[in-house]
N, C-alpha and C. Protein backbone atom coordinates (compact mmCIF):
# COMPACT_ATOMS: atom_id res chain seq x y z
N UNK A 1 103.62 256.84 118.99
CA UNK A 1 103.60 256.48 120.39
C UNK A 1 104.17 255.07 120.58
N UNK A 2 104.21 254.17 119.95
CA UNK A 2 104.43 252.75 119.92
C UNK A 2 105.49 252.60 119.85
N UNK A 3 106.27 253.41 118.83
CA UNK A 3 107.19 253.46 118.44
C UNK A 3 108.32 253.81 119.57
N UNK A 4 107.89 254.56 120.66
CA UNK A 4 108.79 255.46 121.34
C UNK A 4 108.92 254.00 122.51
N UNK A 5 107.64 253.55 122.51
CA UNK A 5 107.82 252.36 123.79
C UNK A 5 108.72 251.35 123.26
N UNK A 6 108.43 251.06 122.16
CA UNK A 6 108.99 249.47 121.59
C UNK A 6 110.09 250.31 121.81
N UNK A 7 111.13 251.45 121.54
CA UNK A 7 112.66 251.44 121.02
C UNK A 7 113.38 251.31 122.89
N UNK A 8 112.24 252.09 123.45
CA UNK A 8 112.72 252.01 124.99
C UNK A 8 112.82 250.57 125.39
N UNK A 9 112.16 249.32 125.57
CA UNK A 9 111.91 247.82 125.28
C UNK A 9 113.31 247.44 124.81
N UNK A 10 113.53 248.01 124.11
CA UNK A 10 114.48 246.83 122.98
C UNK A 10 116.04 247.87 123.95
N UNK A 11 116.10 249.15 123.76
CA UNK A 11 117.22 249.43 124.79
C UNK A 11 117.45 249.20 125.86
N UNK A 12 116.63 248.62 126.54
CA UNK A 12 116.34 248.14 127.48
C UNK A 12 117.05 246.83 127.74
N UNK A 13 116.65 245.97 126.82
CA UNK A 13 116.79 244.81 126.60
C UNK A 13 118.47 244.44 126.46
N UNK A 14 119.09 245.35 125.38
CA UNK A 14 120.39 245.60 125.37
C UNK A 14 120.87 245.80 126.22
N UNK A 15 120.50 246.91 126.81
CA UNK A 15 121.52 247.24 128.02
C UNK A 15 121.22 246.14 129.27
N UNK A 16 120.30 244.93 129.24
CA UNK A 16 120.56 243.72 130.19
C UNK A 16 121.40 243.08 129.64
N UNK A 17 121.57 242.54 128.45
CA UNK A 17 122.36 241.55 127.90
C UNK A 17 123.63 241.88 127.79
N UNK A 18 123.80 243.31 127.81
CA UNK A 18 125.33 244.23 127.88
C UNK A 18 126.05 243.79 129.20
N UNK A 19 125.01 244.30 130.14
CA UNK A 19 125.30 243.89 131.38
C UNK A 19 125.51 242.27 132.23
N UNK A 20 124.88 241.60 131.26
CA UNK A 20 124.87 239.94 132.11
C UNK A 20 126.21 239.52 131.26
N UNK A 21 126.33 240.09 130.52
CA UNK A 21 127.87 239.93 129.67
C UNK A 21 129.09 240.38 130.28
N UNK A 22 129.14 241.18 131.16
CA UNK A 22 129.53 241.59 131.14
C UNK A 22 130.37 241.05 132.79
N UNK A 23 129.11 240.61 134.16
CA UNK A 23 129.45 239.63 134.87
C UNK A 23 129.50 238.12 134.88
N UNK A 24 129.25 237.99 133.61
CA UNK A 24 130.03 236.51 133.39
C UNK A 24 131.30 236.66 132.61
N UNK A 25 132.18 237.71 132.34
CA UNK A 25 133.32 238.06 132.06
C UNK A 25 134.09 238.18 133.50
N UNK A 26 133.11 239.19 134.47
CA UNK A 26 134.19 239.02 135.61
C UNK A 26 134.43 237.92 136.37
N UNK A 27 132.72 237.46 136.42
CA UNK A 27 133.10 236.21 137.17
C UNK A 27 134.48 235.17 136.52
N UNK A 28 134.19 235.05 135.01
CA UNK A 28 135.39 234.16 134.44
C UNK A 28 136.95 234.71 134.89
N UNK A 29 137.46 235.96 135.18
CA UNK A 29 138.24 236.50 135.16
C UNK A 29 138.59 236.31 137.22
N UNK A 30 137.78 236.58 138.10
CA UNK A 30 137.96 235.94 139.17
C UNK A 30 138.14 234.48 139.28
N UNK A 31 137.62 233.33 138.95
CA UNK A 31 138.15 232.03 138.82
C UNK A 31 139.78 231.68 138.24
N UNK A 32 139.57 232.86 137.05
CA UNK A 32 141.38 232.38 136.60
C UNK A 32 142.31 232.89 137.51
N UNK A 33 142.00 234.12 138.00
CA UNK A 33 142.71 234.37 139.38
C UNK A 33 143.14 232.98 140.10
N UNK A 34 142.14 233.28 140.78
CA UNK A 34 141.96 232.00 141.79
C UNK A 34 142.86 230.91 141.03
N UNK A 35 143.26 230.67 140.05
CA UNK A 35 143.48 229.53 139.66
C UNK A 35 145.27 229.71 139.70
N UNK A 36 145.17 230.92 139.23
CA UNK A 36 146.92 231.84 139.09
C UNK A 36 147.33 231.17 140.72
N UNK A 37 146.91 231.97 141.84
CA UNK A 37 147.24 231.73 142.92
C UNK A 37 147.44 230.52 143.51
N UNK A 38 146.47 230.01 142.72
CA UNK A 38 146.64 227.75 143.77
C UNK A 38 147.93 227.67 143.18
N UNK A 39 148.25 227.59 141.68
CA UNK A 39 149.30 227.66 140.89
C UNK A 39 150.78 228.20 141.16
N UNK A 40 151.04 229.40 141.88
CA UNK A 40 151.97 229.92 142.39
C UNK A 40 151.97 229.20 143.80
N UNK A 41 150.69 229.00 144.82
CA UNK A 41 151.41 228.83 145.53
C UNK A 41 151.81 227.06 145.96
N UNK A 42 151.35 226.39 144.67
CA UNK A 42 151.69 225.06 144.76
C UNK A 42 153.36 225.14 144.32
N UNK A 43 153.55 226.02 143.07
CA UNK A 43 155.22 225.85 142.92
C UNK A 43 155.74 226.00 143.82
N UNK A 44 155.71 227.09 144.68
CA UNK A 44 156.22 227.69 145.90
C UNK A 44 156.68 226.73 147.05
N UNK A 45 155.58 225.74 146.95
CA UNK A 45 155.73 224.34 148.33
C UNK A 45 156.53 223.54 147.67
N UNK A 46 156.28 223.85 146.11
CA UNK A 46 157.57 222.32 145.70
C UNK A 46 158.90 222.73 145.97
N UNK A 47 158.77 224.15 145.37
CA UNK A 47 160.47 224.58 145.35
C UNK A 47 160.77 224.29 147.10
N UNK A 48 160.10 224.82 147.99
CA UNK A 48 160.17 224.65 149.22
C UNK A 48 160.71 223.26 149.47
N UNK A 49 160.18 222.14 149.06
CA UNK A 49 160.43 221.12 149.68
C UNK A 49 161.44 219.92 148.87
N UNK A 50 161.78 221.10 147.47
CA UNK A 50 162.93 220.62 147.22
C UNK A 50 163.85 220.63 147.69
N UNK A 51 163.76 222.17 147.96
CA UNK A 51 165.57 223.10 149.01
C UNK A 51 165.52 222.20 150.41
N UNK A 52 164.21 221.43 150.57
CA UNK A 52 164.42 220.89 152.39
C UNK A 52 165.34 219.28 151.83
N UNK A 53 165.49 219.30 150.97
CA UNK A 53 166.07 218.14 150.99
C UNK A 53 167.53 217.42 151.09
């Protein structure tokens, strides 16, 4: 009987740590986004305001 609770517990347990792993991957992966985009669209204003010159 103990046996059946503790293994449920501990899969349990895994499958949180699977999971909190798993949104601090996306979250990391939305920030580099975000970071792609400032990035493109900062070149974008330079090239822009090179050609204005």
């Amino acid at each position: 009987m103990t046996h059946s609770i503790t293994g449920k517990v501990a899969a349990a347990l895994c499958i949180m740590l699977a999971l909190s792993s798993c949104g601090n991957t996306i979250r990391g992966v939305g920030k580099d986004m975000a970071g792609t985009v400032d990035a493109t669209q900062n070149a974008s204003h330079r090239v822009g305001n090179a050609a204005a010159k």
